[in-house]
PDB file of N, CA and C in Angstrom:
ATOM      1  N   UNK A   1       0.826  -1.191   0.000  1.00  0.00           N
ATOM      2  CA  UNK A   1       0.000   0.000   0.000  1.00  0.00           C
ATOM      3  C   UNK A   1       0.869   1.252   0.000  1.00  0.00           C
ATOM      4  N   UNK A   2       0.321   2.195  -0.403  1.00  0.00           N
ATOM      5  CA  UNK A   2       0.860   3.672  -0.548  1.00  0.00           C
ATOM      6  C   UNK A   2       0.661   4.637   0.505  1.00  0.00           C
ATOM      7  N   UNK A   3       1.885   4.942   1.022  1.00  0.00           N
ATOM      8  CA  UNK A   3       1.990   5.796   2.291  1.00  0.00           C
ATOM      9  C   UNK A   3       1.667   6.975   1.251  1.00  0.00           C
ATOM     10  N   UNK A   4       0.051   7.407   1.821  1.00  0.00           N
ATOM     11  CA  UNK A   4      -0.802   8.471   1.478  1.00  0.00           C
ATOM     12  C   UNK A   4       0.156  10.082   1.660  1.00  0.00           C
ATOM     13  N   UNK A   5       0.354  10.522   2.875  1.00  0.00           N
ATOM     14  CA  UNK A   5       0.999  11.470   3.369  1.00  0.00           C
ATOM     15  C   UNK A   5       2.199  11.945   2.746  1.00  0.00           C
ATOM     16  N   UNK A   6       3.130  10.467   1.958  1.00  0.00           N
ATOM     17  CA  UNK A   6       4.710  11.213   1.613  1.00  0.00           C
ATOM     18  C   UNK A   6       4.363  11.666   0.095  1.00  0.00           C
ATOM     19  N   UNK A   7       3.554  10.525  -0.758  1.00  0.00           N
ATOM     20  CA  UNK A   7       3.290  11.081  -2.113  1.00  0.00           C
ATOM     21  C   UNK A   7       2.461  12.716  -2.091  1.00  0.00           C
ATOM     22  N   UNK A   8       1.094  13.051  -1.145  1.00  0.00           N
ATOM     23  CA  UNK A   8      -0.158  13.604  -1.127  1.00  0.00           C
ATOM     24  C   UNK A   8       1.234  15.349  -1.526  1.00  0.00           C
ATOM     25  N   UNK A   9       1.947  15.315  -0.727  1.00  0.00           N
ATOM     26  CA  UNK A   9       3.147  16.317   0.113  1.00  0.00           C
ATOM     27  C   UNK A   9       3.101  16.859  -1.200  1.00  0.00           C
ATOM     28  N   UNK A  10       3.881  15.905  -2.543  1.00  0.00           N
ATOM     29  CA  UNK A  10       4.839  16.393  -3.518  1.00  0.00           C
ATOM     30  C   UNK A  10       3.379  16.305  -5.179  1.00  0.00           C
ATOM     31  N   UNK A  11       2.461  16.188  -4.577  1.00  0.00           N
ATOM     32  CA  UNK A  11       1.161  16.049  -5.621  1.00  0.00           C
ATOM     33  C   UNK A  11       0.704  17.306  -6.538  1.00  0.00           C
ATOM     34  N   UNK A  12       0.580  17.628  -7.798  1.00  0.00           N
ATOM     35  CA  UNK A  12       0.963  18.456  -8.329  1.00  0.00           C
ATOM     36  C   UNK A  12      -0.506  19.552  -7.990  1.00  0.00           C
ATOM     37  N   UNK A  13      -1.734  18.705  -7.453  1.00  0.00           N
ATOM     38  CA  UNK A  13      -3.174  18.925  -7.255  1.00  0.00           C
ATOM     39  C   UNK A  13      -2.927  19.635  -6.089  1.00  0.00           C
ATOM     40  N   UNK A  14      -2.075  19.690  -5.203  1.00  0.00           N
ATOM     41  CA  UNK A  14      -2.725  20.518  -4.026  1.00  0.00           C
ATOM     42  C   UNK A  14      -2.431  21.899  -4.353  1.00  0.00           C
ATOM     43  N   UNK A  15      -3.314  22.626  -3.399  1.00  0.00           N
ATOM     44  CA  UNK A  15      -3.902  23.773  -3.563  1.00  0.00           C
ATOM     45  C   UNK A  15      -4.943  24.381  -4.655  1.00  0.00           C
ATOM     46  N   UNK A  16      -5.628  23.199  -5.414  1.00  0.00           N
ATOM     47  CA  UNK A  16      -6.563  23.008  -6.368  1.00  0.00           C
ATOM     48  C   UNK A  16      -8.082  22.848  -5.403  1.00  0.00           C
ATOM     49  N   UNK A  17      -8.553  23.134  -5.830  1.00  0.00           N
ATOM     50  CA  UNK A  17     -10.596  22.914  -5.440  1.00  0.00           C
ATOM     51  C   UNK A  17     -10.244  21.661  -5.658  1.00  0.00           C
ATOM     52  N   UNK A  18     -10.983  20.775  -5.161  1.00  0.00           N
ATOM     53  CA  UNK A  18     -10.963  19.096  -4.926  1.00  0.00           C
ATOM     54  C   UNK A  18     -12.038  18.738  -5.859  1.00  0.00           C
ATOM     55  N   UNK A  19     -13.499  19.839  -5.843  1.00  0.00           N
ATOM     56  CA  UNK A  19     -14.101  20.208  -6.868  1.00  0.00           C
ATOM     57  C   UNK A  19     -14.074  20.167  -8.589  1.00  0.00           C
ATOM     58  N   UNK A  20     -12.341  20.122  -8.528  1.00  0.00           N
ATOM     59  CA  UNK A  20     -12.280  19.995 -10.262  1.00  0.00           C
ATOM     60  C   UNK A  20     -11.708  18.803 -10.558  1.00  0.00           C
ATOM     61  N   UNK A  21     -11.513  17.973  -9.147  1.00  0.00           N
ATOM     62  CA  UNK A  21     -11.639  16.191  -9.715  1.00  0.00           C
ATOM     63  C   UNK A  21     -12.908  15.335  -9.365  1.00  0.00           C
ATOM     64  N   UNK A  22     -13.835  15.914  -9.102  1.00  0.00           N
ATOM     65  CA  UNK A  22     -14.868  15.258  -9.210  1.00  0.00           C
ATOM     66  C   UNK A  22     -15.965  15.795  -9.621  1.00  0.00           C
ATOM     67  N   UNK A  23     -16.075  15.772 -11.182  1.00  0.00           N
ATOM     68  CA  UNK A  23     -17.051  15.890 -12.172  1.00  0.00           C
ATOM     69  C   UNK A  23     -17.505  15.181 -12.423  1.00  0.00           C
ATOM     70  N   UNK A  24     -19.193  15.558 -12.952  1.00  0.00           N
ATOM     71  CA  UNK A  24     -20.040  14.765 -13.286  1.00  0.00           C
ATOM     72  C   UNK A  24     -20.040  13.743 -14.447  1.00  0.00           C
ATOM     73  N   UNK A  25     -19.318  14.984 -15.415  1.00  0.00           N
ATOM     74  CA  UNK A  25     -19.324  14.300 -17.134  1.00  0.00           C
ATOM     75  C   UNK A  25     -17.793  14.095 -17.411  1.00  0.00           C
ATOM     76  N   UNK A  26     -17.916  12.826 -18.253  1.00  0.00           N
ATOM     77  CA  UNK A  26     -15.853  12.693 -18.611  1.00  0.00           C
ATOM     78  C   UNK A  26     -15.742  14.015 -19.165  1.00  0.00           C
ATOM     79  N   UNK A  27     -16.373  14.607 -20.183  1.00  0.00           N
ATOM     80  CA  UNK A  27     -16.132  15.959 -20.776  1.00  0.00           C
ATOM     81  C   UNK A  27     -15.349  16.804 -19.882  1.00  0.00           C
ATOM     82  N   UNK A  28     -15.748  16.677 -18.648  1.00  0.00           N
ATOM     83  CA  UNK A  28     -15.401  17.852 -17.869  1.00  0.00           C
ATOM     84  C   UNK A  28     -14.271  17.183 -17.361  1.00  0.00           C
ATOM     85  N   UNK A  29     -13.504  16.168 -17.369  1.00  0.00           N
ATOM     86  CA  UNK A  29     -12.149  15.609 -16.850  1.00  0.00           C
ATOM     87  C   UNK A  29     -11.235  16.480 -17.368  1.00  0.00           C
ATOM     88  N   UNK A  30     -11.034  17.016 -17.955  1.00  0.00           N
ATOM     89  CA  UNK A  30      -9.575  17.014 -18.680  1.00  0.00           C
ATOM     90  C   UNK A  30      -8.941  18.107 -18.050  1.00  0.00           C
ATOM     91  N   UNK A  31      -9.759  19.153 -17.220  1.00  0.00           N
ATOM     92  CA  UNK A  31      -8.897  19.764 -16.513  1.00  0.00           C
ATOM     93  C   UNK A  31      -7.875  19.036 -15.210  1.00  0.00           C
ATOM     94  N   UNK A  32      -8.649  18.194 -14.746  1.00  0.00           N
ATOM     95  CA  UNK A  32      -8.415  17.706 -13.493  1.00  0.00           C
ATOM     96  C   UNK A  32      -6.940  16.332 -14.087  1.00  0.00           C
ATOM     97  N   UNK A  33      -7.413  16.082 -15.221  1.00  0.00           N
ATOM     98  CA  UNK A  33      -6.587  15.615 -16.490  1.00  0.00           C
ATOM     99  C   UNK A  33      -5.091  15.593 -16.612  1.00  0.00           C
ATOM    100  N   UNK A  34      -5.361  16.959 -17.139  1.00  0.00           N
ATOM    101  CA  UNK A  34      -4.149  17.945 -17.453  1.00  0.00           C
ATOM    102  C   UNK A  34      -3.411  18.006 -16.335  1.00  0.00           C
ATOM    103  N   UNK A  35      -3.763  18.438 -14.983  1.00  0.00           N
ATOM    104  CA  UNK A  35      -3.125  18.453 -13.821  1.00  0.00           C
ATOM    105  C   UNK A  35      -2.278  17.574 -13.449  1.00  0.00           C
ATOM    106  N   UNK A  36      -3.093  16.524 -13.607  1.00  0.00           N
ATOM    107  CA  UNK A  36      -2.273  14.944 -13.658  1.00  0.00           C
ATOM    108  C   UNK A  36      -1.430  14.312 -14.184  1.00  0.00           C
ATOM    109  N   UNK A  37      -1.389  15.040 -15.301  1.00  0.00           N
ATOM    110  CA  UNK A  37      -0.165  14.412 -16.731  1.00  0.00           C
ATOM    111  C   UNK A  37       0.762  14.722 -16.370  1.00  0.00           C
ATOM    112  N   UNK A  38       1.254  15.963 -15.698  1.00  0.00           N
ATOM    113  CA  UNK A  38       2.524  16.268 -15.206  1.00  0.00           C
ATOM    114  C   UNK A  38       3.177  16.248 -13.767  1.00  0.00           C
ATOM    115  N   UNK A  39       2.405  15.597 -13.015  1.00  0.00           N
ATOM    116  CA  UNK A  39       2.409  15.159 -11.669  1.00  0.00           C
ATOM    117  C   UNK A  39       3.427  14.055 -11.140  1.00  0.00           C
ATOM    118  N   UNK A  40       4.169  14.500 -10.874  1.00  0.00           N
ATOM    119  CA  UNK A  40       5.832  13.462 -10.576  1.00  0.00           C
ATOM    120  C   UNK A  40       4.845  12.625  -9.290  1.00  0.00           C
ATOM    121  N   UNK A  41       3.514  12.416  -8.794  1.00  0.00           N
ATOM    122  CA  UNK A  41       3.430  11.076  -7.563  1.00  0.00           C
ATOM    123  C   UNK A  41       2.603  10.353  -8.628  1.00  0.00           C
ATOM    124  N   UNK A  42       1.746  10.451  -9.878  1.00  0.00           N
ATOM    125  CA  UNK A  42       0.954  10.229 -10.380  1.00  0.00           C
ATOM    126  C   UNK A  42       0.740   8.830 -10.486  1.00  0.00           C
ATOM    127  N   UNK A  43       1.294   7.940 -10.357  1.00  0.00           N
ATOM    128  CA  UNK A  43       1.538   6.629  -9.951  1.00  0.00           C
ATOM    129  C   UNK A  43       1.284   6.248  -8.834  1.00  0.00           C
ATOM    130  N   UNK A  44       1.773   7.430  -7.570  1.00  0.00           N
ATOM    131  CA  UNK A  44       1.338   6.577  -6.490  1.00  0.00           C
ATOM    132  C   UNK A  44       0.204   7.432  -5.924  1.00  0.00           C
ATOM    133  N   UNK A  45      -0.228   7.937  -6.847  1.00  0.00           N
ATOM    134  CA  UNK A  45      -1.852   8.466  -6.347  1.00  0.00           C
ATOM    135  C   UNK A  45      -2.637   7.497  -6.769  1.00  0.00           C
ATOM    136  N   UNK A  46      -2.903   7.120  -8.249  1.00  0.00           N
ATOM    137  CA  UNK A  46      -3.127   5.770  -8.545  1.00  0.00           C
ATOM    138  C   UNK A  46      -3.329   4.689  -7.823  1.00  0.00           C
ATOM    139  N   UNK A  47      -2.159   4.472  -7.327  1.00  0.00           N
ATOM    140  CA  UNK A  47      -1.943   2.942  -6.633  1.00  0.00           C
ATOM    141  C   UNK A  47      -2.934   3.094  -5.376  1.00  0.00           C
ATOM    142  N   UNK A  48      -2.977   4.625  -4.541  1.00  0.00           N
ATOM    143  CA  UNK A  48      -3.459   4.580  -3.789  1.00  0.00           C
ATOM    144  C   UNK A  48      -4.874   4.471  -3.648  1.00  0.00           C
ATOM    145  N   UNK A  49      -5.491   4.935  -5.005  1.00  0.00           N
ATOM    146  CA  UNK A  49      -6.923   4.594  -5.180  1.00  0.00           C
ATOM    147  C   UNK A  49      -7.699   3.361  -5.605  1.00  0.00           C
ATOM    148  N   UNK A  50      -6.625   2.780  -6.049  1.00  0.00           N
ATOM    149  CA  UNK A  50      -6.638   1.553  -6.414  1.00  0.00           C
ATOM    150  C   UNK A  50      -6.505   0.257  -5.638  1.00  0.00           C
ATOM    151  N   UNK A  51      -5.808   1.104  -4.737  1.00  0.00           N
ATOM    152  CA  UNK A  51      -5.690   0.142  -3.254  1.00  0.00           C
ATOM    153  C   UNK A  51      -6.594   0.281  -2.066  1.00  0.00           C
ATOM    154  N   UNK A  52      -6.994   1.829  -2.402  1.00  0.00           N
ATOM    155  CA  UNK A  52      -8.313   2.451  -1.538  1.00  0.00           C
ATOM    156  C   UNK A  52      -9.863   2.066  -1.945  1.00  0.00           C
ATOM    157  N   UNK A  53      -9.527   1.351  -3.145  1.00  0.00           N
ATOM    158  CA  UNK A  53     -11.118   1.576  -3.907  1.00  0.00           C
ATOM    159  C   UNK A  53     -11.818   2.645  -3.566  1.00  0.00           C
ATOM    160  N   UNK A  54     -11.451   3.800  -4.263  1.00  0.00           N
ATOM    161  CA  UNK A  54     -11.563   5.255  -4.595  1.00  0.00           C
ATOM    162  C   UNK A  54     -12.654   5.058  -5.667  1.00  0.00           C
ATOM    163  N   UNK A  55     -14.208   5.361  -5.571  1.00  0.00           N
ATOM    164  CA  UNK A  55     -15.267   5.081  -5.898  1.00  0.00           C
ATOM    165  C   UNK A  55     -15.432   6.430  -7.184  1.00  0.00           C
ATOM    166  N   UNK A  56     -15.042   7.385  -6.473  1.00  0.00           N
ATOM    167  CA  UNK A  56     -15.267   8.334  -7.342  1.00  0.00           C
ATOM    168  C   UNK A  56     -14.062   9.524  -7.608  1.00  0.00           C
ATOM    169  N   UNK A  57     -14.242  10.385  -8.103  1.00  0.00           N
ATOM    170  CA  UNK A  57     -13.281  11.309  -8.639  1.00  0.00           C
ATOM    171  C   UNK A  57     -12.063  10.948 -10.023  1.00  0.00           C
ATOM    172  N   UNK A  58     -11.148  12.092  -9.990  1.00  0.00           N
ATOM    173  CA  UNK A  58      -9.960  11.647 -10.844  1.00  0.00           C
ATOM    174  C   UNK A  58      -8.554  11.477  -9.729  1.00  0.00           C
ATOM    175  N   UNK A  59      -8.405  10.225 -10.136  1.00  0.00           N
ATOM    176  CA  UNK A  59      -6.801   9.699  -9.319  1.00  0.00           C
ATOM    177  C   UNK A  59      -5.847   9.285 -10.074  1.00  0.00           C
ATOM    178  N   UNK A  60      -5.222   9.907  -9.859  1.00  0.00           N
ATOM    179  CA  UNK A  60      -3.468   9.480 -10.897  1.00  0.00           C
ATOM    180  C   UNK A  60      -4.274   9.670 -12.386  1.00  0.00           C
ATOM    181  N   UNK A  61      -4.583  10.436 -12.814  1.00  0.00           N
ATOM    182  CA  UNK A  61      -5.127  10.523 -14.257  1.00  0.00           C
ATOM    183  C   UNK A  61      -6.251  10.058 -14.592  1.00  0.00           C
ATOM    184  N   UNK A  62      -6.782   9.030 -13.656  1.00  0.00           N
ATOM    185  CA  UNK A  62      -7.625   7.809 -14.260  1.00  0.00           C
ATOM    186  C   UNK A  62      -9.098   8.270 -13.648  1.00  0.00           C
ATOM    187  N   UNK A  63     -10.065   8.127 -14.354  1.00  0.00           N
ATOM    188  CA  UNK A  63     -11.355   7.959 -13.835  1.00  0.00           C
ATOM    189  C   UNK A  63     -11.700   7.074 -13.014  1.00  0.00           C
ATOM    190  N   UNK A  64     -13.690   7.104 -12.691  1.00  0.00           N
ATOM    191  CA  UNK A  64     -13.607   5.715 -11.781  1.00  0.00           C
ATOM    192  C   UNK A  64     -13.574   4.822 -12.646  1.00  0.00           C
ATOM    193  N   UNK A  65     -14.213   4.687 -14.062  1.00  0.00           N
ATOM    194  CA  UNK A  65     -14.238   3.539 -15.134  1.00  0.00           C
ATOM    195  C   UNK A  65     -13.323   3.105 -15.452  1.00  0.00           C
ATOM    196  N   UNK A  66     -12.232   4.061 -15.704  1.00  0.00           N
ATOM    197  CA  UNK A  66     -10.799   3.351 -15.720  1.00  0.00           C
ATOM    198  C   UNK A  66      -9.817   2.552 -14.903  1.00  0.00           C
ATOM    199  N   UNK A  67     -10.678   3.237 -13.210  1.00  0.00           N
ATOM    200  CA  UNK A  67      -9.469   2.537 -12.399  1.00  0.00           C
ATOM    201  C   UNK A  67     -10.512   1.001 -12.262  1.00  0.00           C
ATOM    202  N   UNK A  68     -11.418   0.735 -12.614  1.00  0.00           N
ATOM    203  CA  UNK A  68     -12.401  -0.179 -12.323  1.00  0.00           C
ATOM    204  C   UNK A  68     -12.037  -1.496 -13.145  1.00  0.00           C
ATOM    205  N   UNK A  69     -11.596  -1.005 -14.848  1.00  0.00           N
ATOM    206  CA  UNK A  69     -11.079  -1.619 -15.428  1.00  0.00           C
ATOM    207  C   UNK A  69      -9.288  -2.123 -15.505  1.00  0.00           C
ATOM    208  N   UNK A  70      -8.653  -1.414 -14.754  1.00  0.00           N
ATOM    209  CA  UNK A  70      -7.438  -1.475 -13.868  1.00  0.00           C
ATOM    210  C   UNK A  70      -7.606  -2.730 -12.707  1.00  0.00           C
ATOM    211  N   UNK A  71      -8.542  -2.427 -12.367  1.00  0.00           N
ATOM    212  CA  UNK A  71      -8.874  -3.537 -11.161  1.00  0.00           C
ATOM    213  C   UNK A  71      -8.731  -4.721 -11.499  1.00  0.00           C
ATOM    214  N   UNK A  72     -10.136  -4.878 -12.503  1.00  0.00           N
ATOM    215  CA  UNK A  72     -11.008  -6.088 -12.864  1.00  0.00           C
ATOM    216  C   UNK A  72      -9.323  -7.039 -13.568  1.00  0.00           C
ATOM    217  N   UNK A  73      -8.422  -6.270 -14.471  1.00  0.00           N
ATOM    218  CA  UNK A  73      -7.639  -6.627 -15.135  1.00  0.00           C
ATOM    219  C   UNK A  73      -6.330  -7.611 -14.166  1.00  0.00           C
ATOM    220  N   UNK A  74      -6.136  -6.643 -12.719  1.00  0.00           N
ATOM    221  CA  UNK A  74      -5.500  -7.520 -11.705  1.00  0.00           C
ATOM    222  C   UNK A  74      -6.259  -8.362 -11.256  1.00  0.00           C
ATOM    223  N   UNK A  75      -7.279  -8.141 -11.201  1.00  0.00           N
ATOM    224  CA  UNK A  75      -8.382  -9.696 -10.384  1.00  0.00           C
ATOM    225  C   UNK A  75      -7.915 -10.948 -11.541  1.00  0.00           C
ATOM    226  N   UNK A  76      -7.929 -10.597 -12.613  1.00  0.00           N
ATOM    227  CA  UNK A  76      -7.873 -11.713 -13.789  1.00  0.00           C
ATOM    228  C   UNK A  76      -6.700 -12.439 -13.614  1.00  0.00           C
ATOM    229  N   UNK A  77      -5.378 -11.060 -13.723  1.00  0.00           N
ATOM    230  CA  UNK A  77      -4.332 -11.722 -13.527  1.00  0.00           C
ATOM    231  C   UNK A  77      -3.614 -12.447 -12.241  1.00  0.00           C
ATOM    232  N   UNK A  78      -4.317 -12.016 -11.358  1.00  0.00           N
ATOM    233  CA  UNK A  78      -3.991 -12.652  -9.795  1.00  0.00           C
ATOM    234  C   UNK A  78      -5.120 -14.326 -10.329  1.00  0.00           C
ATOM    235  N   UNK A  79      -5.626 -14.631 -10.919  1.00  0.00           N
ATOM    236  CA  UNK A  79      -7.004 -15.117 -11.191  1.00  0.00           C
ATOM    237  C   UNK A  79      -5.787 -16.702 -11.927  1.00  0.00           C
ATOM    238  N   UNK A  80      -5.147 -15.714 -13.237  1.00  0.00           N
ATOM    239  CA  UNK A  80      -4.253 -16.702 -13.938  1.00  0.00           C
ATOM    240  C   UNK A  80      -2.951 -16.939 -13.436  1.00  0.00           C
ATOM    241  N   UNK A  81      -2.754 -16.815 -12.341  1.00  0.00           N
ATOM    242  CA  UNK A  81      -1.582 -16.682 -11.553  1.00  0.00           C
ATOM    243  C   UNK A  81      -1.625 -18.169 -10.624  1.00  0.00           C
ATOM    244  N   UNK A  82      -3.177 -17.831  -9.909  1.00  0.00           N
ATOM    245  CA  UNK A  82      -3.065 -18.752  -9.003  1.00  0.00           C
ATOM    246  C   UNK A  82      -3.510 -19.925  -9.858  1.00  0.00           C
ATOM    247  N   UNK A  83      -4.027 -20.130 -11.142  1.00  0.00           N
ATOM    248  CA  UNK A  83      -4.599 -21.287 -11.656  1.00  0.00           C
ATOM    249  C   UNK A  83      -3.236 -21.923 -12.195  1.00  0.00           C
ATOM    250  N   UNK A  84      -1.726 -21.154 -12.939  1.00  0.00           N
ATOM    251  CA  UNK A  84      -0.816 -21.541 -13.537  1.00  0.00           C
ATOM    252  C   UNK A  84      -0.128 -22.525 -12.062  1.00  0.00           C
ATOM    253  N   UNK A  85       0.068 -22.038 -10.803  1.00  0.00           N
ATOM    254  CA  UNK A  85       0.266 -22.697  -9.496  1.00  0.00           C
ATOM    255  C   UNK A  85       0.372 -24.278  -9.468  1.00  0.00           C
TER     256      UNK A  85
END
C-alpha cells in the first residue's frame, strides 16, 4: 500500500478545489486531467486509489471507469496466476 501522506506532500493537485476532480461528465475531466499528466506522484496516487477503492473522482489521471477496469484486469491476472500454481 501507498503511504498516502509522503506522495499527497509532492502532488501536483494541491492547492486546487478538490471540486475539479470530481465531475459529473468525462467531458469535464480534462482539466483535473491535465493536472495529472505532469504530476511526478501520479503513480502513487493511482496505486493509492486503487488500493483504496476510490469510488469516485480523478486519481493518478484515471477515472472511476478506468481505475475499475485497472482492477477487474488484476483480479484476472492474480485469477491466472493462481490457476498456472
Amino acid at each position: 500500500m501507498v503511504d498516502d501522506e509522503a506522495w499527497r506532500k509532492r502532488a501536483n493537485c494541491r492547492g486546487y478545489d478538490t471540486a475539479i476532480f470530481y465531475v459529473d461528465h468525462e467531458f469535464d475531466e480534462w482539466l483535473a486531467k491535465s493536472i495529472c499528466a505532469w504530476c511526478p506522484v501520479m503513480k502513487d496516487c493511482l496505486m493509492y486509489a486503487l488500493d483504496n477503492n476510490e469510488q469516485q473522482g480523478i486519481w493518478g489521471g484515471k477515472n472511476d471507469k478506468q481505475r475499475q477496469k485497472i482492477l477487474k484486469a488484476r483480479k484476472l491476472a492474480k485469477s491466472d496466476q493462481s490457476n498456472d500454481s
